[in-house]
PDB file of N, CA and C in Angstrom:
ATOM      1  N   UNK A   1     245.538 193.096  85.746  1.00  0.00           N
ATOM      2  CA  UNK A   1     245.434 194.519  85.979  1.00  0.00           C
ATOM      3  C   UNK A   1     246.819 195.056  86.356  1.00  0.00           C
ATOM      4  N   UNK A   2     247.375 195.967  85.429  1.00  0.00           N
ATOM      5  CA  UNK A   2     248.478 196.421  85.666  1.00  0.00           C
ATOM      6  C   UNK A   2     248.181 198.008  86.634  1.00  0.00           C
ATOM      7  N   UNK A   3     248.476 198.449  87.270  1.00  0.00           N
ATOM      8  CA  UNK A   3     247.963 199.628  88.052  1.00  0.00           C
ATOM      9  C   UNK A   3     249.012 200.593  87.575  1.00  0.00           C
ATOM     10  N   UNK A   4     250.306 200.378  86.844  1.00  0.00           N
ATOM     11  CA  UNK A   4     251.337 201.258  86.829  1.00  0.00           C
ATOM     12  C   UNK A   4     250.426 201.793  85.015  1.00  0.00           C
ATOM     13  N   UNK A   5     249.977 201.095  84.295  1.00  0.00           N
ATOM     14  CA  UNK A   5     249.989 201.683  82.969  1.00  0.00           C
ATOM     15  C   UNK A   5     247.922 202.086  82.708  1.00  0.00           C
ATOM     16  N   UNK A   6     247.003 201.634  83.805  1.00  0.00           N
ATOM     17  CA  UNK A   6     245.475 201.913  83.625  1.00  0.00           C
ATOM     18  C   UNK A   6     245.489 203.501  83.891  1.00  0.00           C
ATOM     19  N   UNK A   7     244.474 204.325  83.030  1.00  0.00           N
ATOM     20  CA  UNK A   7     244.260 205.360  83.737  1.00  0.00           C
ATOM     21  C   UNK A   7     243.384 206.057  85.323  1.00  0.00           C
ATOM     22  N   UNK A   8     244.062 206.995  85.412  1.00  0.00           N
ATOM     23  CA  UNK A   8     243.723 207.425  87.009  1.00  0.00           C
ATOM     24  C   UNK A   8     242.266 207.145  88.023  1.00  0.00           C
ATOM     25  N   UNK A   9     241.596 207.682  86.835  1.00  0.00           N
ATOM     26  CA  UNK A   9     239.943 206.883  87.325  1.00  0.00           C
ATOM     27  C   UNK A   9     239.952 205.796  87.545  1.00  0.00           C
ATOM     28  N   UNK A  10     240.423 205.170  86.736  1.00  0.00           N
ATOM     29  CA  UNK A  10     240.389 203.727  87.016  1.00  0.00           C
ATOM     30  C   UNK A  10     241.355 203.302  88.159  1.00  0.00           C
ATOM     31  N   UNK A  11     242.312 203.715  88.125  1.00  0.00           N
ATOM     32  CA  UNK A  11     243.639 203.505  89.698  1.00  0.00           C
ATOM     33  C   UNK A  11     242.856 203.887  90.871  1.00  0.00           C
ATOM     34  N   UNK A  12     242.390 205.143  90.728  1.00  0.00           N
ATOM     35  CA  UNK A  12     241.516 205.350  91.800  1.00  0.00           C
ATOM     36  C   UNK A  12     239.998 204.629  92.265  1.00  0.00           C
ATOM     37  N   UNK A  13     239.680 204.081  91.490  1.00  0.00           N
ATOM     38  CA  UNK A  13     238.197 203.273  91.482  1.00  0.00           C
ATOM     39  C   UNK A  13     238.548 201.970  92.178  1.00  0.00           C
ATOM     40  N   UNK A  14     240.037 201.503  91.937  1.00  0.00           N
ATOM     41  CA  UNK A  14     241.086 200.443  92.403  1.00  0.00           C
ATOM     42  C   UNK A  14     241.110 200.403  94.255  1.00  0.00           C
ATOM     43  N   UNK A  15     242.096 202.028  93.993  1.00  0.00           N
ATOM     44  CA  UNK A  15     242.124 202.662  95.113  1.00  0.00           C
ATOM     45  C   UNK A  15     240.771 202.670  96.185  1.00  0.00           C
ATOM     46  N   UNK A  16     240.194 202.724  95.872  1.00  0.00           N
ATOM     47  CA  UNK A  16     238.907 202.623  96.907  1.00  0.00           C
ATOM     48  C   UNK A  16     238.622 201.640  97.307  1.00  0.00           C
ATOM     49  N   UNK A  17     238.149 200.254  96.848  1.00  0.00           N
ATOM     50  CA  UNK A  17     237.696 199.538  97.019  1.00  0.00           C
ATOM     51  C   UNK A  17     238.885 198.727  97.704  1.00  0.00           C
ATOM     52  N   UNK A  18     240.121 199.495  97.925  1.00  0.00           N
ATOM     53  CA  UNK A  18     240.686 198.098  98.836  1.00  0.00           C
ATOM     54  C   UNK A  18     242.209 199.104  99.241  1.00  0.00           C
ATOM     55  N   UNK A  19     242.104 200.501 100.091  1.00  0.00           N
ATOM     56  CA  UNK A  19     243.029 201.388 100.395  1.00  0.00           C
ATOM     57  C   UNK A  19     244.025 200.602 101.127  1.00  0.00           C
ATOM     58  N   UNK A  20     243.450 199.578 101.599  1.00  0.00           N
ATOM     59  CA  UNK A  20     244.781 199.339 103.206  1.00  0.00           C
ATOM     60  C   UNK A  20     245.740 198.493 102.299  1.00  0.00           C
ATOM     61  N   UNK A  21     245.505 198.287 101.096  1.00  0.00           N
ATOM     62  CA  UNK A  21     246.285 197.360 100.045  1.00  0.00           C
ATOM     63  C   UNK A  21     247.613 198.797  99.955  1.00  0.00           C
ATOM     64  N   UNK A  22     247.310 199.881 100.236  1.00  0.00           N
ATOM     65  CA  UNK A  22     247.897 201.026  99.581  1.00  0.00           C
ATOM     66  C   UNK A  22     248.712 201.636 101.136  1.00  0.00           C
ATOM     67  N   UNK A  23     247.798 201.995 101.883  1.00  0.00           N
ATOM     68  CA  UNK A  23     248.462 202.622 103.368  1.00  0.00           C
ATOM     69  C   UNK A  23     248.091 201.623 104.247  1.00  0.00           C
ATOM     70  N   UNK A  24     248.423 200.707 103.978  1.00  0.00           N
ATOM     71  CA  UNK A  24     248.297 199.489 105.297  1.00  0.00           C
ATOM     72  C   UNK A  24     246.540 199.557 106.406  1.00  0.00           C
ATOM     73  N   UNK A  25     246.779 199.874 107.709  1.00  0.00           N
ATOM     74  CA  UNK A  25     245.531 199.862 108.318  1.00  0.00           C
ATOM     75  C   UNK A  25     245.083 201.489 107.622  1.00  0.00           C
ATOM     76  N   UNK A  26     243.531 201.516 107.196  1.00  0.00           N
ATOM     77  CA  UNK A  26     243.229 202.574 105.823  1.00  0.00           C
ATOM     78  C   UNK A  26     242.067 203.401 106.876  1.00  0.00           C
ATOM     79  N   UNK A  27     242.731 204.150 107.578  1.00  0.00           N
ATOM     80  CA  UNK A  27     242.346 204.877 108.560  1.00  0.00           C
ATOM     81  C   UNK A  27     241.970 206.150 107.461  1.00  0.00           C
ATOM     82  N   UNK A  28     241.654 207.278 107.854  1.00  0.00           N
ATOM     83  CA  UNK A  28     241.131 208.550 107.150  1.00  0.00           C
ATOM     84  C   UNK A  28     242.758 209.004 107.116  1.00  0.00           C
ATOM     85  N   UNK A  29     243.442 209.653 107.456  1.00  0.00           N
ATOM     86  CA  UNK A  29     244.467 210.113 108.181  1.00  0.00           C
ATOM     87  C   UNK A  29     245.629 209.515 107.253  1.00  0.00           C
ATOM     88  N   UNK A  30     245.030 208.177 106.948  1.00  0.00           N
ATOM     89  CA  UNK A  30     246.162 207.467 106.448  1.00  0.00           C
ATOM     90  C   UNK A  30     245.738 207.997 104.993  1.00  0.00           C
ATOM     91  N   UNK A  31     244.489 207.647 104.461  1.00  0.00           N
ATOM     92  CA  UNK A  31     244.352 207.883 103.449  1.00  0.00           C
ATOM     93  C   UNK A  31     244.349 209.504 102.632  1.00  0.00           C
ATOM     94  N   UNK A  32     244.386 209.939 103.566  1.00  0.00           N
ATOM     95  CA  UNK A  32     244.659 211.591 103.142  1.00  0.00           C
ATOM     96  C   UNK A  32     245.645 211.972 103.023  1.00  0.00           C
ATOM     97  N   UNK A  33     246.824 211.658 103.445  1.00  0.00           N
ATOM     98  CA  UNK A  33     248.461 211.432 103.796  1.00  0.00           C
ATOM     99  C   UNK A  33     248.721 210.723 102.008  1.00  0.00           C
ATOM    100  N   UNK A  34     248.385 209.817 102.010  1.00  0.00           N
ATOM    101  CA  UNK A  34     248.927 209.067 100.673  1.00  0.00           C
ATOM    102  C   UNK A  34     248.329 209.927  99.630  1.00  0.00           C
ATOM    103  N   UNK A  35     247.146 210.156  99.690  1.00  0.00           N
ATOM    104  CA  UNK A  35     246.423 211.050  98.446  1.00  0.00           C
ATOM    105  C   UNK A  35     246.942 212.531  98.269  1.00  0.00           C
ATOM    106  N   UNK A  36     247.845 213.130  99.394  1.00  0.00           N
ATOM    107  CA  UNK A  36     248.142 214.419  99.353  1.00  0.00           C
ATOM    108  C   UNK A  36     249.812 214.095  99.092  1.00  0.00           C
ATOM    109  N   UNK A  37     250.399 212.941  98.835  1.00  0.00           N
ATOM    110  CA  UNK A  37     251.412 212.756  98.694  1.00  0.00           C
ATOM    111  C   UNK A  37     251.439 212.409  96.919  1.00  0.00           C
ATOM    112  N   UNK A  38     250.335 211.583  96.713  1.00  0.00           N
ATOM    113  CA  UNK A  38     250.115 211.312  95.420  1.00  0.00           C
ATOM    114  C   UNK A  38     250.087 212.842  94.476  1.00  0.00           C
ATOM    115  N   UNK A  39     249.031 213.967  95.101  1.00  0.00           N
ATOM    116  CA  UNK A  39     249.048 214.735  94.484  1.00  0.00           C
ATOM    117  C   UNK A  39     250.493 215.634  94.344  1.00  0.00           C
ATOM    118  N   UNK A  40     251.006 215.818  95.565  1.00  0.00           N
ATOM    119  CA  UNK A  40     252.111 216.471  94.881  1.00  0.00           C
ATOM    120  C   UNK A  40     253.482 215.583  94.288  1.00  0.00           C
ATOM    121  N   UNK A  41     253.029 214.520  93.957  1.00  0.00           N
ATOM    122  CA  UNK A  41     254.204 213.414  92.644  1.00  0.00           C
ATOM    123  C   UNK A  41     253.571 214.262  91.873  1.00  0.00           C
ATOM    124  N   UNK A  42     252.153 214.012  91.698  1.00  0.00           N
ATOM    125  CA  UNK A  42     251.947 214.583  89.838  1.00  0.00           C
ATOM    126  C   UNK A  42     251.973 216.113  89.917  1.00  0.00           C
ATOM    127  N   UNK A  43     251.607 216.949  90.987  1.00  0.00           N
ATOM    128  CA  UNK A  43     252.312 218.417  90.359  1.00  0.00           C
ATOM    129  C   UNK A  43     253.725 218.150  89.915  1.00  0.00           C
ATOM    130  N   UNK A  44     254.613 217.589  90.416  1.00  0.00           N
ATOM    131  CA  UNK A  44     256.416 217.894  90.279  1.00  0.00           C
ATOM    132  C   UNK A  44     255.886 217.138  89.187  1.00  0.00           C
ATOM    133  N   UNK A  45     255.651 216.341  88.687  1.00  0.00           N
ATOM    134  CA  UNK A  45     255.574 215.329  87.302  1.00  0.00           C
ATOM    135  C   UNK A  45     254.723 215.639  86.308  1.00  0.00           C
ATOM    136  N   UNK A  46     254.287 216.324  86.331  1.00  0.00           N
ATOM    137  CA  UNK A  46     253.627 217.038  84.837  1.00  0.00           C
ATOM    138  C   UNK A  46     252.170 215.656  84.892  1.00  0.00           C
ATOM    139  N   UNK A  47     251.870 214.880  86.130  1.00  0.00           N
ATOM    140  CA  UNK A  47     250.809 214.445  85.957  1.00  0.00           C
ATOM    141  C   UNK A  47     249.226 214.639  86.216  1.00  0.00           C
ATOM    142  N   UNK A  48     248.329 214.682  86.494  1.00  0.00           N
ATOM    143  CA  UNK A  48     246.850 215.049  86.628  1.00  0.00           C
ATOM    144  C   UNK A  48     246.717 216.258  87.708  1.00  0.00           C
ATOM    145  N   UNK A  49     245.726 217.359  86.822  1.00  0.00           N
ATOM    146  CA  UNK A  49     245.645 217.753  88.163  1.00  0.00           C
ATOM    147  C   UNK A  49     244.302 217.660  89.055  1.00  0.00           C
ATOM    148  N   UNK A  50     244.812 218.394  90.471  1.00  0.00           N
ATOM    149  CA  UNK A  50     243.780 217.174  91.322  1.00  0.00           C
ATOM    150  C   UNK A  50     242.848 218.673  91.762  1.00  0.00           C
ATOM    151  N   UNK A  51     242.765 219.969  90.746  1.00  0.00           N
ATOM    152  CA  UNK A  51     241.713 220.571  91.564  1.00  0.00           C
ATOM    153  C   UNK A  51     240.408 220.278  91.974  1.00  0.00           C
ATOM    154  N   UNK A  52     240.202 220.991  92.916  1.00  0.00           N
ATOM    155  CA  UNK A  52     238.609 220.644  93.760  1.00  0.00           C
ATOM    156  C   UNK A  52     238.449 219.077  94.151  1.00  0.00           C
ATOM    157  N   UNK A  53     239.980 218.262  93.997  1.00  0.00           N
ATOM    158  CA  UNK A  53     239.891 217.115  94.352  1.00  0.00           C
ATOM    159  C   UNK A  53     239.599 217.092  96.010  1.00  0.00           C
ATOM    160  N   UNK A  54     239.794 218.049  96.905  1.00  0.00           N
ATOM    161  CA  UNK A  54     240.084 218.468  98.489  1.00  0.00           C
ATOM    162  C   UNK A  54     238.901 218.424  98.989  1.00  0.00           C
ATOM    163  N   UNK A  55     238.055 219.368  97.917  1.00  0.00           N
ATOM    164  CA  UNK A  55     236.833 219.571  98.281  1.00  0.00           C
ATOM    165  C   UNK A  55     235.831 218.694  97.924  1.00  0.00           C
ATOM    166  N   UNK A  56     235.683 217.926  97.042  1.00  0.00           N
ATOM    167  CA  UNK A  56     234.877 217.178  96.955  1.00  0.00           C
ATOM    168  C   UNK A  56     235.347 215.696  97.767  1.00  0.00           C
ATOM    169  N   UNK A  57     236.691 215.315  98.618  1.00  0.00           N
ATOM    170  CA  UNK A  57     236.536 214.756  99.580  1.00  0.00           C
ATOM    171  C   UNK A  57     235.653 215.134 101.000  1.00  0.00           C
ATOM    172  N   UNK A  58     236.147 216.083 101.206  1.00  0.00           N
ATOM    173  CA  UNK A  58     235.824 217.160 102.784  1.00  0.00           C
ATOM    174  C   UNK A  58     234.266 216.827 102.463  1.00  0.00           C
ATOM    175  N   UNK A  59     233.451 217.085 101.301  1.00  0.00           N
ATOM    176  CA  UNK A  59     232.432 217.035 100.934  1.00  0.00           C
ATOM    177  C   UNK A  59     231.612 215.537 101.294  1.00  0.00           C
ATOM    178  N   UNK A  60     231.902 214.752 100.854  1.00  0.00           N
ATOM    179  CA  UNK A  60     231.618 212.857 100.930  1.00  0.00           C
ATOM    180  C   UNK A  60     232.092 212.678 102.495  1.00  0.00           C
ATOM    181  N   UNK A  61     232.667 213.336 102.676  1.00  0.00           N
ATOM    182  CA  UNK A  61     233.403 212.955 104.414  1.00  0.00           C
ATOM    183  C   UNK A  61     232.825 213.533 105.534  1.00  0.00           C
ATOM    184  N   UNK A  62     231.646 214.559 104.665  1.00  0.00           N
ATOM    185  CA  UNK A  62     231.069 215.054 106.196  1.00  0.00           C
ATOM    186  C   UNK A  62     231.570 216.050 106.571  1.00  0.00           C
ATOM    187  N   UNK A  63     233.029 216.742 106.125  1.00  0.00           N
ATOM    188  CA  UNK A  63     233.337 217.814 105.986  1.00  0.00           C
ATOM    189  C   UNK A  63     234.314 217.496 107.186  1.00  0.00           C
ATOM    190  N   UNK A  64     235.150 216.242 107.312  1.00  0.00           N
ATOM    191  CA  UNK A  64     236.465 216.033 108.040  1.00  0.00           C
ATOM    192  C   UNK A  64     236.859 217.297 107.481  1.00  0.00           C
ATOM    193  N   UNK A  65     238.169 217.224 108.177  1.00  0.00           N
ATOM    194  CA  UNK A  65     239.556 217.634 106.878  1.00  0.00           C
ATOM    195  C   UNK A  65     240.771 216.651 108.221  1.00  0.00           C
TER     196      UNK A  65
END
């Protein structure tokens, strides 16, 4: 599994099942930090965009933010 060349669903399906591989101890905090960092690489990079991606976390989370 190469993670640099699979598509995003799939990176992210990755991403879940094993975050602290990604932000070390995979606290909420941590993981919202990396995912809001991820998203703005791909705005500046012409890569995916992540609307209603915010909300349908806040949503699964119980409505953290």
């Amino acid at each position: 599994m190469n993670v640099y060349e699979m598509p995003e669903r799939e990176f992210f399906e990755q991403f879940a099942k094993r975050p602290g591989m990604w932000v070390g101890l995979p606290t909420w905090d941590r993981v919202i930090g990396w995912l809001q960092g991820y998203e703005a690489h791909a705005a500046r990079h012409g890569g995916p965009d992540f609307d209603g991606f915010r909300e349908w976390l806040l949503e699964r989370s119980g409505g953290r933010d």
